[in-house]
PDB file of N, CA and C in Angstrom:
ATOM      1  N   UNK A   1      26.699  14.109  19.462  1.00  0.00           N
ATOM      2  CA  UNK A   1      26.255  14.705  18.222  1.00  0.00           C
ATOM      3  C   UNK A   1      24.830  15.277  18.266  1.00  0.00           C
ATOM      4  N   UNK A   2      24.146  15.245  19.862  1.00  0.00           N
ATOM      5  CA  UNK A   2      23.136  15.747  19.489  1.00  0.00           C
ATOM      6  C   UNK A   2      22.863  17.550  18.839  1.00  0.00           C
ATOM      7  N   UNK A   3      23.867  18.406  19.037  1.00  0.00           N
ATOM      8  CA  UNK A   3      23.621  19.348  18.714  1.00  0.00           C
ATOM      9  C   UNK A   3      23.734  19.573  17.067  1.00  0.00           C
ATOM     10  N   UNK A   4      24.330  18.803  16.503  1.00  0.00           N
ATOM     11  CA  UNK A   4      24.772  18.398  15.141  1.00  0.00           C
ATOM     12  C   UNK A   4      22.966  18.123  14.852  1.00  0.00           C
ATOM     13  N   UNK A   5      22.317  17.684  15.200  1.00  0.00           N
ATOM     14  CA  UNK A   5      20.521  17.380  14.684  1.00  0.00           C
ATOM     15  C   UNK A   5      19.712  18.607  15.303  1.00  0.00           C
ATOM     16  N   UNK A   6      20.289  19.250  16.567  1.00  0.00           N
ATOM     17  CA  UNK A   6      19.693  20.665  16.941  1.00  0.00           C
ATOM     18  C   UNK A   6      20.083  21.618  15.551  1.00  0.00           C
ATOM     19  N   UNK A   7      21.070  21.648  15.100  1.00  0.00           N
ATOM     20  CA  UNK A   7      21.521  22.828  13.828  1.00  0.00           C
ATOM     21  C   UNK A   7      20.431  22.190  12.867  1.00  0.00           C
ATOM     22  N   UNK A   8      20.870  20.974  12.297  1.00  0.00           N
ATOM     23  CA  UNK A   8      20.190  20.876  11.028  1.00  0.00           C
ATOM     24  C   UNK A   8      18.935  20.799  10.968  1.00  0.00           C
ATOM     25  N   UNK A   9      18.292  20.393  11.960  1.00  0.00           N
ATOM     26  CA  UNK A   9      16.606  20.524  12.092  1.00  0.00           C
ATOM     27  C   UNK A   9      16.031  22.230  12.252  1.00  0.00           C
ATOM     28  N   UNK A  10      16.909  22.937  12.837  1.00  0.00           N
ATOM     29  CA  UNK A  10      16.397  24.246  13.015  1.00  0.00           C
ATOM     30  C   UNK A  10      16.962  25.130  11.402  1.00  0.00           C
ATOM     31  N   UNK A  11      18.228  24.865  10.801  1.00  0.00           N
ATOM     32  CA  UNK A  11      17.858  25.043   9.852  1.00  0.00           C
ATOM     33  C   UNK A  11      16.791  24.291   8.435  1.00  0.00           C
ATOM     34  N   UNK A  12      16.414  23.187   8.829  1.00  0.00           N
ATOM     35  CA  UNK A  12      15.033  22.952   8.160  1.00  0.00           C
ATOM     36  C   UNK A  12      14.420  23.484   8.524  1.00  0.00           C
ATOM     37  N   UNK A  13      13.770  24.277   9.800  1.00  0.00           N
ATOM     38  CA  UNK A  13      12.532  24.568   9.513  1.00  0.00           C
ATOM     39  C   UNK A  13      13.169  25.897   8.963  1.00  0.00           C
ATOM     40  N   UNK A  14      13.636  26.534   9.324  1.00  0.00           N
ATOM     41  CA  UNK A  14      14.142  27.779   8.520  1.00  0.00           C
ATOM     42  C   UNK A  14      14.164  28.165   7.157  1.00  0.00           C
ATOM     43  N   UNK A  15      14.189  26.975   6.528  1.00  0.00           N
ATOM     44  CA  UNK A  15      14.336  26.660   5.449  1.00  0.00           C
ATOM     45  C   UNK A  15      12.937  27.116   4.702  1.00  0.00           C
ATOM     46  N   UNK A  16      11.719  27.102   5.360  1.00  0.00           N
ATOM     47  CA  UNK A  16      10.221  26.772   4.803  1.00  0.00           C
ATOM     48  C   UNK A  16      10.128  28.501   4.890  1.00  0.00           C
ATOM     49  N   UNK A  17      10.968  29.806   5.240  1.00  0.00           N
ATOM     50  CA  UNK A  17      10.593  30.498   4.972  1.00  0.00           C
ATOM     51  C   UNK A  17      11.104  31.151   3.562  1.00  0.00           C
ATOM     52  N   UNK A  18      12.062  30.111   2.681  1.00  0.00           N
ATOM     53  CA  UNK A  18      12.298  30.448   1.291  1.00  0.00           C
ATOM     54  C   UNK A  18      11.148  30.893   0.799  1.00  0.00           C
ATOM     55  N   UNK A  19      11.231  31.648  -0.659  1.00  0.00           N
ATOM     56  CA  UNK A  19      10.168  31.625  -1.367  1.00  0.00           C
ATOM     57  C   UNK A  19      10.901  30.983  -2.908  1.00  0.00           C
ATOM     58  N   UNK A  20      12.051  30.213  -2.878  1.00  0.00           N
ATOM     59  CA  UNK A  20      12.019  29.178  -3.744  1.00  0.00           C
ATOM     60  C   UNK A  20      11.610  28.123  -3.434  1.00  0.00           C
ATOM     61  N   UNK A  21      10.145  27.492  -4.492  1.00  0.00           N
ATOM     62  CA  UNK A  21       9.544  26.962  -4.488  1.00  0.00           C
ATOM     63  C   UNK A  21      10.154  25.349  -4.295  1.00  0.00           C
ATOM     64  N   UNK A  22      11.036  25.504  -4.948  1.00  0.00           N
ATOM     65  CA  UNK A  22      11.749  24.430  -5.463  1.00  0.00           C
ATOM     66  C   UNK A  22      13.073  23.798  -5.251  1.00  0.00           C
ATOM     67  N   UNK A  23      13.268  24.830  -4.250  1.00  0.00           N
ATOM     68  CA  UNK A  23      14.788  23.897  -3.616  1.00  0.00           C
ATOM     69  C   UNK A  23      14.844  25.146  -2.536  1.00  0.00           C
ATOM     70  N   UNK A  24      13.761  24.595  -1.103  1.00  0.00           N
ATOM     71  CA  UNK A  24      13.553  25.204  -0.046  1.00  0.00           C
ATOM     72  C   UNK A  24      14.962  24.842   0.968  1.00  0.00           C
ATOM     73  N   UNK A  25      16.170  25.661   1.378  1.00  0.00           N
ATOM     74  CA  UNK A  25      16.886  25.709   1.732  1.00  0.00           C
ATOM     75  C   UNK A  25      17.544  26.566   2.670  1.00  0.00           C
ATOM     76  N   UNK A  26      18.230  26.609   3.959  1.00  0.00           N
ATOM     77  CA  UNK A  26      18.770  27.061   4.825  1.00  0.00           C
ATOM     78  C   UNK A  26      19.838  26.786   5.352  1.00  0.00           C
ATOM     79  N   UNK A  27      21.069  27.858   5.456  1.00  0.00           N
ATOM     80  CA  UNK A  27      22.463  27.383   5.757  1.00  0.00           C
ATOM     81  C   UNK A  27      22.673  28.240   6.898  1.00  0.00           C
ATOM     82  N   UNK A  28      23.363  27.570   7.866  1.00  0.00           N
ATOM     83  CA  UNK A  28      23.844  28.229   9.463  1.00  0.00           C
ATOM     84  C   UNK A  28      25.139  28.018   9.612  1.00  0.00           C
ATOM     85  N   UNK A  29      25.943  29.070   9.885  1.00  0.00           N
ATOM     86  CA  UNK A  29      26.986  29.441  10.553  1.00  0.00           C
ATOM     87  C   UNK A  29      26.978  29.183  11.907  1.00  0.00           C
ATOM     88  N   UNK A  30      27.743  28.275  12.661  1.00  0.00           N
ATOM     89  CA  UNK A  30      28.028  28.736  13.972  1.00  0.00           C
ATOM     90  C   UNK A  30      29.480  28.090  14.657  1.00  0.00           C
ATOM     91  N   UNK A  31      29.814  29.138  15.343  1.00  0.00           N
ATOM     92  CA  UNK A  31      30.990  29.314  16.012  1.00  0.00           C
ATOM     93  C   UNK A  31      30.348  29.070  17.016  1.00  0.00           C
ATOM     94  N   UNK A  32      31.659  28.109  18.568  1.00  0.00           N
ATOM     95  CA  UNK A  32      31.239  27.477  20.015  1.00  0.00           C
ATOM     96  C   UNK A  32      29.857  27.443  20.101  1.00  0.00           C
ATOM     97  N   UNK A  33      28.998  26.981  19.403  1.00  0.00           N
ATOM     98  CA  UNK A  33      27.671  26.873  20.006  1.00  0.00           C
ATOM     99  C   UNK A  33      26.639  28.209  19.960  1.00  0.00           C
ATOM    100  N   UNK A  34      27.699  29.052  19.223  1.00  0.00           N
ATOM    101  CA  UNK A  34      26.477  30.394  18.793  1.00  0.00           C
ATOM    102  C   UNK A  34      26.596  30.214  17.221  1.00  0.00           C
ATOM    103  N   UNK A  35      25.227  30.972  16.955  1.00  0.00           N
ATOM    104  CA  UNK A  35      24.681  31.246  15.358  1.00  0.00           C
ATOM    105  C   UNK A  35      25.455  32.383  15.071  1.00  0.00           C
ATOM    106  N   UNK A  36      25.903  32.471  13.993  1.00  0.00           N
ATOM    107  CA  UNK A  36      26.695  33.651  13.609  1.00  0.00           C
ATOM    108  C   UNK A  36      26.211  34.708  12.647  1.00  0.00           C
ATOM    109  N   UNK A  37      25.489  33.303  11.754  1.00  0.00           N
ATOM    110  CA  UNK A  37      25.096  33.868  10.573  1.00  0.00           C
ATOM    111  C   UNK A  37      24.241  32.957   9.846  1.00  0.00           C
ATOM    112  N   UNK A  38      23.304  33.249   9.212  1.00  0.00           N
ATOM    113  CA  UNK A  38      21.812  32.136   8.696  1.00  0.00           C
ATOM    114  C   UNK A  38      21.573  32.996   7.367  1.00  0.00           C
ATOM    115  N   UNK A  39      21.365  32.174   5.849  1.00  0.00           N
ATOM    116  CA  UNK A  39      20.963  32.010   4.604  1.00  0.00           C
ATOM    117  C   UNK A  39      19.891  31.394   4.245  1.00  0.00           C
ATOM    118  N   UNK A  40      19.201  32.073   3.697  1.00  0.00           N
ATOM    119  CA  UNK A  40      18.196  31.065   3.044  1.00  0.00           C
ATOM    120  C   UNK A  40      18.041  31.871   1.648  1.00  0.00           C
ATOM    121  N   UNK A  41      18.267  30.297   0.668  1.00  0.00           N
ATOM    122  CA  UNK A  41      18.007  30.664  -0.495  1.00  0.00           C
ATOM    123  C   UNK A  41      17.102  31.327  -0.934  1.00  0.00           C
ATOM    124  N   UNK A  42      17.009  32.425  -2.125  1.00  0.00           N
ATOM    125  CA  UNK A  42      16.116  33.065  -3.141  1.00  0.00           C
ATOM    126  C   UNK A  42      16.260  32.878  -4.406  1.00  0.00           C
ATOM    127  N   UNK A  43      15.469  33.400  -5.014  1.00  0.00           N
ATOM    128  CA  UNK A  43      15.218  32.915  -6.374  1.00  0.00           C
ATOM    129  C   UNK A  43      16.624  32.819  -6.943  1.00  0.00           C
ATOM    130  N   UNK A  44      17.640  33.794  -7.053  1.00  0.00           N
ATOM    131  CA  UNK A  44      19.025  33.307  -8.009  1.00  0.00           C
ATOM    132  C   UNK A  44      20.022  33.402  -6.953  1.00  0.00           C
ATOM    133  N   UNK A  45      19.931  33.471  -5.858  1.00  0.00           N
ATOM    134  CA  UNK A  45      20.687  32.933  -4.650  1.00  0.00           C
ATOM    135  C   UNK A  45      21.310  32.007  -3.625  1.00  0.00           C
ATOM    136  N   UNK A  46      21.546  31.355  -3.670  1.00  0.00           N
ATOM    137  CA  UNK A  46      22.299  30.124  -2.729  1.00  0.00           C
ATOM    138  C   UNK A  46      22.177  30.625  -1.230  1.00  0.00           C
ATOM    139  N   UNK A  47      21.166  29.342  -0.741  1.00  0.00           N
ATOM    140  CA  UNK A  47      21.375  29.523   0.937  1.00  0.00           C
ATOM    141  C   UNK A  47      23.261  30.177   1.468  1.00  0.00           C
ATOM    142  N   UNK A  48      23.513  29.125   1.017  1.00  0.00           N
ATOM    143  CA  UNK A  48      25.303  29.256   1.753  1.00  0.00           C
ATOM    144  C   UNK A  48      25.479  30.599   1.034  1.00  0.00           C
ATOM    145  N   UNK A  49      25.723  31.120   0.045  1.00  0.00           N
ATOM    146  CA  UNK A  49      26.028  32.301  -0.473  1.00  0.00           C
ATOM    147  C   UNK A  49      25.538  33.570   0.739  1.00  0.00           C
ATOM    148  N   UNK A  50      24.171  33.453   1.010  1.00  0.00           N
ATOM    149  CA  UNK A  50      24.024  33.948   1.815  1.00  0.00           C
ATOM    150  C   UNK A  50      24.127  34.343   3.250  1.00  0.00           C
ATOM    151  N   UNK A  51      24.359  32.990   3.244  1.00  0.00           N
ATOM    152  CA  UNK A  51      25.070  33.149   4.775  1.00  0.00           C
ATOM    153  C   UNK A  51      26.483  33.571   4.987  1.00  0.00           C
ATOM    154  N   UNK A  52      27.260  33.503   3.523  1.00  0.00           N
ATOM    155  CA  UNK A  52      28.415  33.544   4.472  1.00  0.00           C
ATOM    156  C   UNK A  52      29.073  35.176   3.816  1.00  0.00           C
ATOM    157  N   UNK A  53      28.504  36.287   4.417  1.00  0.00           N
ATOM    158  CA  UNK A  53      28.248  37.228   3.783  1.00  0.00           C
ATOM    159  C   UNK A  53      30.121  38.213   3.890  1.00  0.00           C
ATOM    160  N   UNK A  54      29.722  38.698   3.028  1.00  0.00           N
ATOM    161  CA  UNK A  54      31.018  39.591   2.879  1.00  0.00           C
ATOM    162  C   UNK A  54      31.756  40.011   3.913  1.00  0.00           C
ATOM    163  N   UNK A  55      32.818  40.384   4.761  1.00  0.00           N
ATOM    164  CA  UNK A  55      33.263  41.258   5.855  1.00  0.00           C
ATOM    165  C   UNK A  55      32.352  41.083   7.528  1.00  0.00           C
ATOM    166  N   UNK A  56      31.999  39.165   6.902  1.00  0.00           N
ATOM    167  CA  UNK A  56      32.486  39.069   8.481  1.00  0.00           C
ATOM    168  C   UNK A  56      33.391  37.529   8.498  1.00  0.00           C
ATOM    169  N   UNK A  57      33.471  37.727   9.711  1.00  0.00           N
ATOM    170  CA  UNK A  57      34.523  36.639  10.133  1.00  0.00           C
ATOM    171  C   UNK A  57      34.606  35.376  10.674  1.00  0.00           C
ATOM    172  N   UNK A  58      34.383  34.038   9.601  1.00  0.00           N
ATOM    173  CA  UNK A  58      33.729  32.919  10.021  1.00  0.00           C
ATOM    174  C   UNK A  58      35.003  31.992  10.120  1.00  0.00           C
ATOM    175  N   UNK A  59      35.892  32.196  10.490  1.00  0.00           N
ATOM    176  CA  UNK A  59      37.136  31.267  11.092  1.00  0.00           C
ATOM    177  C   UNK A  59      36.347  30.316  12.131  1.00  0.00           C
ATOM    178  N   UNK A  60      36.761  29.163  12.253  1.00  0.00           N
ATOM    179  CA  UNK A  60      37.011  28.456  13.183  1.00  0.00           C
ATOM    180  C   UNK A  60      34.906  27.811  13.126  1.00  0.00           C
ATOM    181  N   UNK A  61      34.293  28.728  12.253  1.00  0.00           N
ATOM    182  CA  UNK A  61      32.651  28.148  12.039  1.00  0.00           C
ATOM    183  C   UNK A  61      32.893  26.617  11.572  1.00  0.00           C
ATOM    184  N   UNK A  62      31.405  26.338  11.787  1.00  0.00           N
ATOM    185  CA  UNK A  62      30.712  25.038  11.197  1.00  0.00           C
ATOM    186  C   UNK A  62      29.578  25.182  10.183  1.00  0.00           C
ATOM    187  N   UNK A  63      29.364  24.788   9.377  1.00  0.00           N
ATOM    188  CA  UNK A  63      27.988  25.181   8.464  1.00  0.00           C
ATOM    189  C   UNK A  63      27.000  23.779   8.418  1.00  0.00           C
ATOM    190  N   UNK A  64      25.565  24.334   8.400  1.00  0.00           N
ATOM    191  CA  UNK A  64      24.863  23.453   8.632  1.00  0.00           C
ATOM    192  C   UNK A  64      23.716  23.906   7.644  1.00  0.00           C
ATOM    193  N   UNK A  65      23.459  22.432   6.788  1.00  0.00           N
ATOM    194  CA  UNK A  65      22.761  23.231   5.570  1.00  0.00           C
ATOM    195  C   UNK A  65      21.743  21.858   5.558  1.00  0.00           C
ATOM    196  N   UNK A  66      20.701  22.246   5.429  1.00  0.00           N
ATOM    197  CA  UNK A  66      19.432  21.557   5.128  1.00  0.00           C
ATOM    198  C   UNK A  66      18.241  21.952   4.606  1.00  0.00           C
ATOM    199  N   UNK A  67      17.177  21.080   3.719  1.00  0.00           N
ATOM    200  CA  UNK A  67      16.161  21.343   3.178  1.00  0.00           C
ATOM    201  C   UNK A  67      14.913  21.219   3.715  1.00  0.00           C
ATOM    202  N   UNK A  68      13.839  21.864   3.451  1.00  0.00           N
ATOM    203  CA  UNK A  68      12.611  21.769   3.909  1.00  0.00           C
ATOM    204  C   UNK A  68      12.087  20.763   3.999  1.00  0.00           C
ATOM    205  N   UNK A  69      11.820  20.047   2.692  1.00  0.00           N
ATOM    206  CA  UNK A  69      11.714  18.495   2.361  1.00  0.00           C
ATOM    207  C   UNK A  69      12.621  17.414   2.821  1.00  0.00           C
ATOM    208  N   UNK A  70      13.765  17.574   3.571  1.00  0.00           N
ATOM    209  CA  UNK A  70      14.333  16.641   4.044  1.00  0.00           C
ATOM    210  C   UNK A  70      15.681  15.609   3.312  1.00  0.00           C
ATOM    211  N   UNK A  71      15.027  15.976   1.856  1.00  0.00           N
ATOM    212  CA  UNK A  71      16.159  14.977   0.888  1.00  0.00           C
ATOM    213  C   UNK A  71      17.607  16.006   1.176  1.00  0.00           C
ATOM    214  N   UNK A  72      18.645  15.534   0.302  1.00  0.00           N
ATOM    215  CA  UNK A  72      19.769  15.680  -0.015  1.00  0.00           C
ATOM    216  C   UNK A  72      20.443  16.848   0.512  1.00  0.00           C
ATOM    217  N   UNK A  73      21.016  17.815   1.158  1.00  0.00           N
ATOM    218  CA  UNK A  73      21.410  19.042   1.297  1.00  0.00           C
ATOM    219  C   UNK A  73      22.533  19.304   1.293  1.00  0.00           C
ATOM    220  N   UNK A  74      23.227  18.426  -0.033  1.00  0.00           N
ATOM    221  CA  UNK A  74      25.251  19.051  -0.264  1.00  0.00           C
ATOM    222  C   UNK A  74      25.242  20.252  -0.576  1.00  0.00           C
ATOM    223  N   UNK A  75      26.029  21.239  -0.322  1.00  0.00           N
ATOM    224  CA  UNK A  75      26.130  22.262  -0.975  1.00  0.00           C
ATOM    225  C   UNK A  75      26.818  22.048  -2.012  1.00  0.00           C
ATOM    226  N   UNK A  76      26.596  23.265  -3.293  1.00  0.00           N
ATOM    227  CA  UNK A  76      27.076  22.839  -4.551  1.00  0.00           C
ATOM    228  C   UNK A  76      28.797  22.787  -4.287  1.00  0.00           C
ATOM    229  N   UNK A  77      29.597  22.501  -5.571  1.00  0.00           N
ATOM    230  CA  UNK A  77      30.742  23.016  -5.298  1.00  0.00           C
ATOM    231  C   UNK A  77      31.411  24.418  -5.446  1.00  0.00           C
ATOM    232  N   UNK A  78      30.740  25.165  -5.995  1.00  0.00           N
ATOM    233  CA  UNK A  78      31.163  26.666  -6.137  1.00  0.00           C
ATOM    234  C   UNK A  78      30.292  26.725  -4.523  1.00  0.00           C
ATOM    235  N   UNK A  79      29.820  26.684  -3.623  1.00  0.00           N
ATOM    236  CA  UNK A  79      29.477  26.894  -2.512  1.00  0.00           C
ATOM    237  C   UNK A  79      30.582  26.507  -1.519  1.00  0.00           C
ATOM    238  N   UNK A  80      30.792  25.180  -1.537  1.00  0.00           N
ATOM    239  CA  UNK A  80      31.690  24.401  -0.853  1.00  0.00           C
ATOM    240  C   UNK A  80      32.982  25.474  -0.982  1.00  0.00           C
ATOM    241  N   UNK A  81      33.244  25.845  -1.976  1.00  0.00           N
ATOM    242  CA  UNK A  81      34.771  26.690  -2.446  1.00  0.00           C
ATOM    243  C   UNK A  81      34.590  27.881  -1.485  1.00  0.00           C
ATOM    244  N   UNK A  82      33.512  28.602  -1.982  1.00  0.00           N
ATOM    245  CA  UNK A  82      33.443  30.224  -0.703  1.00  0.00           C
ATOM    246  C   UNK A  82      33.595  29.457   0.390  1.00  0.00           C
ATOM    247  N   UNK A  83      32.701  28.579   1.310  1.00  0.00           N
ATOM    248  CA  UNK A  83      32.817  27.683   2.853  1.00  0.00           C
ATOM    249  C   UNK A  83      34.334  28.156   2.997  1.00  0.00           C
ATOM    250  N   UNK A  84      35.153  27.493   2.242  1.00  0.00           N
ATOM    251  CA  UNK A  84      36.634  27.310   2.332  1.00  0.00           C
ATOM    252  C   UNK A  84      36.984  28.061   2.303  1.00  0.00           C
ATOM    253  N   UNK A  85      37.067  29.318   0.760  1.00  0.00           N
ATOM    254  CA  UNK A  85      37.625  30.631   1.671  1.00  0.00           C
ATOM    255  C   UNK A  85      37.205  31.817   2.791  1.00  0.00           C
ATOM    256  N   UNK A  86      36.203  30.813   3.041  1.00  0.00           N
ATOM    257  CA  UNK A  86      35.254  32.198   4.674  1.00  0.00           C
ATOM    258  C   UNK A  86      36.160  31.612   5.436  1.00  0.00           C
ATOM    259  N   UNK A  87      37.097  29.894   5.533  1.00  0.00           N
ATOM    260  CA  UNK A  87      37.401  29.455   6.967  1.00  0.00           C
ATOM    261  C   UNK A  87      36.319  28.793   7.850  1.00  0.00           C
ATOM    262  N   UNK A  88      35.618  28.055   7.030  1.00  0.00           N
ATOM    263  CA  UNK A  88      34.775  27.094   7.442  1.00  0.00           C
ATOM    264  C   UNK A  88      35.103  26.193   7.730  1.00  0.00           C
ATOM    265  N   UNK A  89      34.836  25.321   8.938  1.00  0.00           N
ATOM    266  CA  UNK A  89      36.092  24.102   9.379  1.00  0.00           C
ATOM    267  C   UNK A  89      35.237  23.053   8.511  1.00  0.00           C
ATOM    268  N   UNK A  90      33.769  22.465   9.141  1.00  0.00           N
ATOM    269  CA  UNK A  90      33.085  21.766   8.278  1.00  0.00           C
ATOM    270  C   UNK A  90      31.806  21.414   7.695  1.00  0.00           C
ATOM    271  N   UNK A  91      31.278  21.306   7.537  1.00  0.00           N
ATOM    272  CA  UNK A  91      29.748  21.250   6.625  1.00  0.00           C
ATOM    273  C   UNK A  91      28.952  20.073   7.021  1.00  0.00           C
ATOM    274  N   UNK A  92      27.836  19.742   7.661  1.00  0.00           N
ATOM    275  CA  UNK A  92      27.094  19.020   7.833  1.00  0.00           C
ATOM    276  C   UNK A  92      26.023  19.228   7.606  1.00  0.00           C
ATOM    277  N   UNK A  93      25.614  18.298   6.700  1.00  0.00           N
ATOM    278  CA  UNK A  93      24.222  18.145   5.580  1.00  0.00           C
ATOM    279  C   UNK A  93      23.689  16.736   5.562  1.00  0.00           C
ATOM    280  N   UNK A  94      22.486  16.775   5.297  1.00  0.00           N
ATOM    281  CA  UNK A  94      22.034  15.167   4.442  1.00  0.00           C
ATOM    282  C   UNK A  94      21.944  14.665   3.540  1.00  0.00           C
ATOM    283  N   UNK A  95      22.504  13.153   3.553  1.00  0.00           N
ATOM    284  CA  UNK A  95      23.064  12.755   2.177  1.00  0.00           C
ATOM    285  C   UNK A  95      21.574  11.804   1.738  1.00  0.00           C
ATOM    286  N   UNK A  96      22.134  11.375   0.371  1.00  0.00           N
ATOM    287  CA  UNK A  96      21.495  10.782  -0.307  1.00  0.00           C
ATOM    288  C   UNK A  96      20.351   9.507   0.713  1.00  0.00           C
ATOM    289  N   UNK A  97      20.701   9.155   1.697  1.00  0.00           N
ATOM    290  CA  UNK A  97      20.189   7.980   2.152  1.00  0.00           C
ATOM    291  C   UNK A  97      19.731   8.436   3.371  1.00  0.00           C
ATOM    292  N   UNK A  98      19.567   9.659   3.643  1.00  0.00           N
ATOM    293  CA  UNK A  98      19.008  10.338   4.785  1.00  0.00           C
ATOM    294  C   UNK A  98      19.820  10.619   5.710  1.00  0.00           C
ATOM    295  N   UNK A  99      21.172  10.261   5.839  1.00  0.00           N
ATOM    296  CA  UNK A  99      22.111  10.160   6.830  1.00  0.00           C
ATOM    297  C   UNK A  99      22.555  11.622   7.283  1.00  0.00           C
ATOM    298  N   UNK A 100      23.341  11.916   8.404  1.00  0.00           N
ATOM    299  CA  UNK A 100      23.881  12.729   8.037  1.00  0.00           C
ATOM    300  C   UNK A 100      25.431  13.009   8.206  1.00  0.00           C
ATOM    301  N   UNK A 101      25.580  13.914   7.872  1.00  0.00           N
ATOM    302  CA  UNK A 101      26.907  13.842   6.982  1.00  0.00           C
ATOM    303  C   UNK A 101      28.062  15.196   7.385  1.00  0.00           C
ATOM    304  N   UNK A 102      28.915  14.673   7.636  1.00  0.00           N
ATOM    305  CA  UNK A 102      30.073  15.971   8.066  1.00  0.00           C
ATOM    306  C   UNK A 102      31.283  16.006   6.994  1.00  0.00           C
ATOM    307  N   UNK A 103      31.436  16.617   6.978  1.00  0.00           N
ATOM    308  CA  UNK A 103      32.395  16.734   5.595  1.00  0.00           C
ATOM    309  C   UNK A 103      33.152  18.232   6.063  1.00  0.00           C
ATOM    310  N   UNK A 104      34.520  17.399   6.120  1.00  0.00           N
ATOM    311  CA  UNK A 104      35.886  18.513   6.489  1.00  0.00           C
ATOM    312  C   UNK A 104      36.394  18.602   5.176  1.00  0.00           C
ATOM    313  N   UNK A 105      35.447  20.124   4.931  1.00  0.00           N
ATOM    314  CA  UNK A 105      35.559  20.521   3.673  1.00  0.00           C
ATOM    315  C   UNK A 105      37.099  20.315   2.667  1.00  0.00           C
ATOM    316  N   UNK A 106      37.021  20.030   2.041  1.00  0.00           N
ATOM    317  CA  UNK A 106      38.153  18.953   1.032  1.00  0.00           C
ATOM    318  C   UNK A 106      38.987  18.260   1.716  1.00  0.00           C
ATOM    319  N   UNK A 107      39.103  17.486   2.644  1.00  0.00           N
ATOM    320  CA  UNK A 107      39.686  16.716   3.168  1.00  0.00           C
ATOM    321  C   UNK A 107      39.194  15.388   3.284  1.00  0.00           C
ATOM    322  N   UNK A 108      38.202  15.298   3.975  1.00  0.00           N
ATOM    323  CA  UNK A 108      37.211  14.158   3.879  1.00  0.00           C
ATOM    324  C   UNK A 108      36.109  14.380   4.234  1.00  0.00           C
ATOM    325  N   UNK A 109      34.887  13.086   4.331  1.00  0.00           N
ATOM    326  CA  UNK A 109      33.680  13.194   4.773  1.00  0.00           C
ATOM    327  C   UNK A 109      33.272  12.253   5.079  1.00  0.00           C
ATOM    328  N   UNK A 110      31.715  11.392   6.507  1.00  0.00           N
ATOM    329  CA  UNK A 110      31.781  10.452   6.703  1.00  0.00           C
ATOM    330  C   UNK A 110      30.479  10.984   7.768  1.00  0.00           C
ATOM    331  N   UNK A 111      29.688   9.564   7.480  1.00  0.00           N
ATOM    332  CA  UNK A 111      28.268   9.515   7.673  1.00  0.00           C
ATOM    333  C   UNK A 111      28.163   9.504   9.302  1.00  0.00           C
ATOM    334  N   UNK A 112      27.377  10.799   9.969  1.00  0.00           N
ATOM    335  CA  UNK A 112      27.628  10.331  10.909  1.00  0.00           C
ATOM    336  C   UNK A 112      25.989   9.370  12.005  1.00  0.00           C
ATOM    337  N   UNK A 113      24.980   9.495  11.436  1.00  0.00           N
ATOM    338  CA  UNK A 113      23.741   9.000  11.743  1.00  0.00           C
ATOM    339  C   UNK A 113      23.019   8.383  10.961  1.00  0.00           C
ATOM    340  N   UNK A 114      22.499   6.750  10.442  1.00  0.00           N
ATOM    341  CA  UNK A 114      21.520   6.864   9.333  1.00  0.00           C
ATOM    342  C   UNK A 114      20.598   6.553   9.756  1.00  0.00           C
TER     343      UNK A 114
END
């Protein structure tokens, strides 16, 4: 799982080039070990929104979403829903207790580091 802490740490720092003040955020796409596609929230924008942009093709991706500050990074559920229809296999973020967290988007989810 170390590459699972290579994604989410590089999208934290990624994250610090938001200019929302207030929920500094960055979401990564990647397919076999390449970046596909990278979001970072704006003022009425959603990191993930952004990343997972119109007319391209994220079958078989992973999304990796984290904050500047380090706390919590679920994506909302109107986020989680697009993930699903881009063909996002699964989402790994940090949960409430710092852990982190893989979640096969509506199927299940389960801590994988705390």
């Amino acid at each position: 799982m170390p590459k699972v802490i290579k994604y989410l740490e590089l999208a934290r720092k990624i994250s610090g080039q938001s200019t929302s003040i207030q929920q500094q955020m960055c979401a990564l796409a990647v397919r076999s070990g390449k970046i596909i596609s990278i979001g970072i929230n704006r003022k009425n924008s959603h990191a993930e929104t952004r990343c997972l942009r119109p007319n391209m093709d994220f079958e078989g991706c992973d999304l990796f979403v984290s904050r500047w500050n380090g706390r919590t990074s679920r994506p909302c559920p109107k986020c989680q829903l697009k993930a699903v229809d881009a063909g996002i296999n699964r989402c790994y973020y940090i949960g409430l207790d710092g852990s982190i967290i893989e979640e096969r988007l509506g199927l299940y989810q389960r801590k994988l580091y705390c």
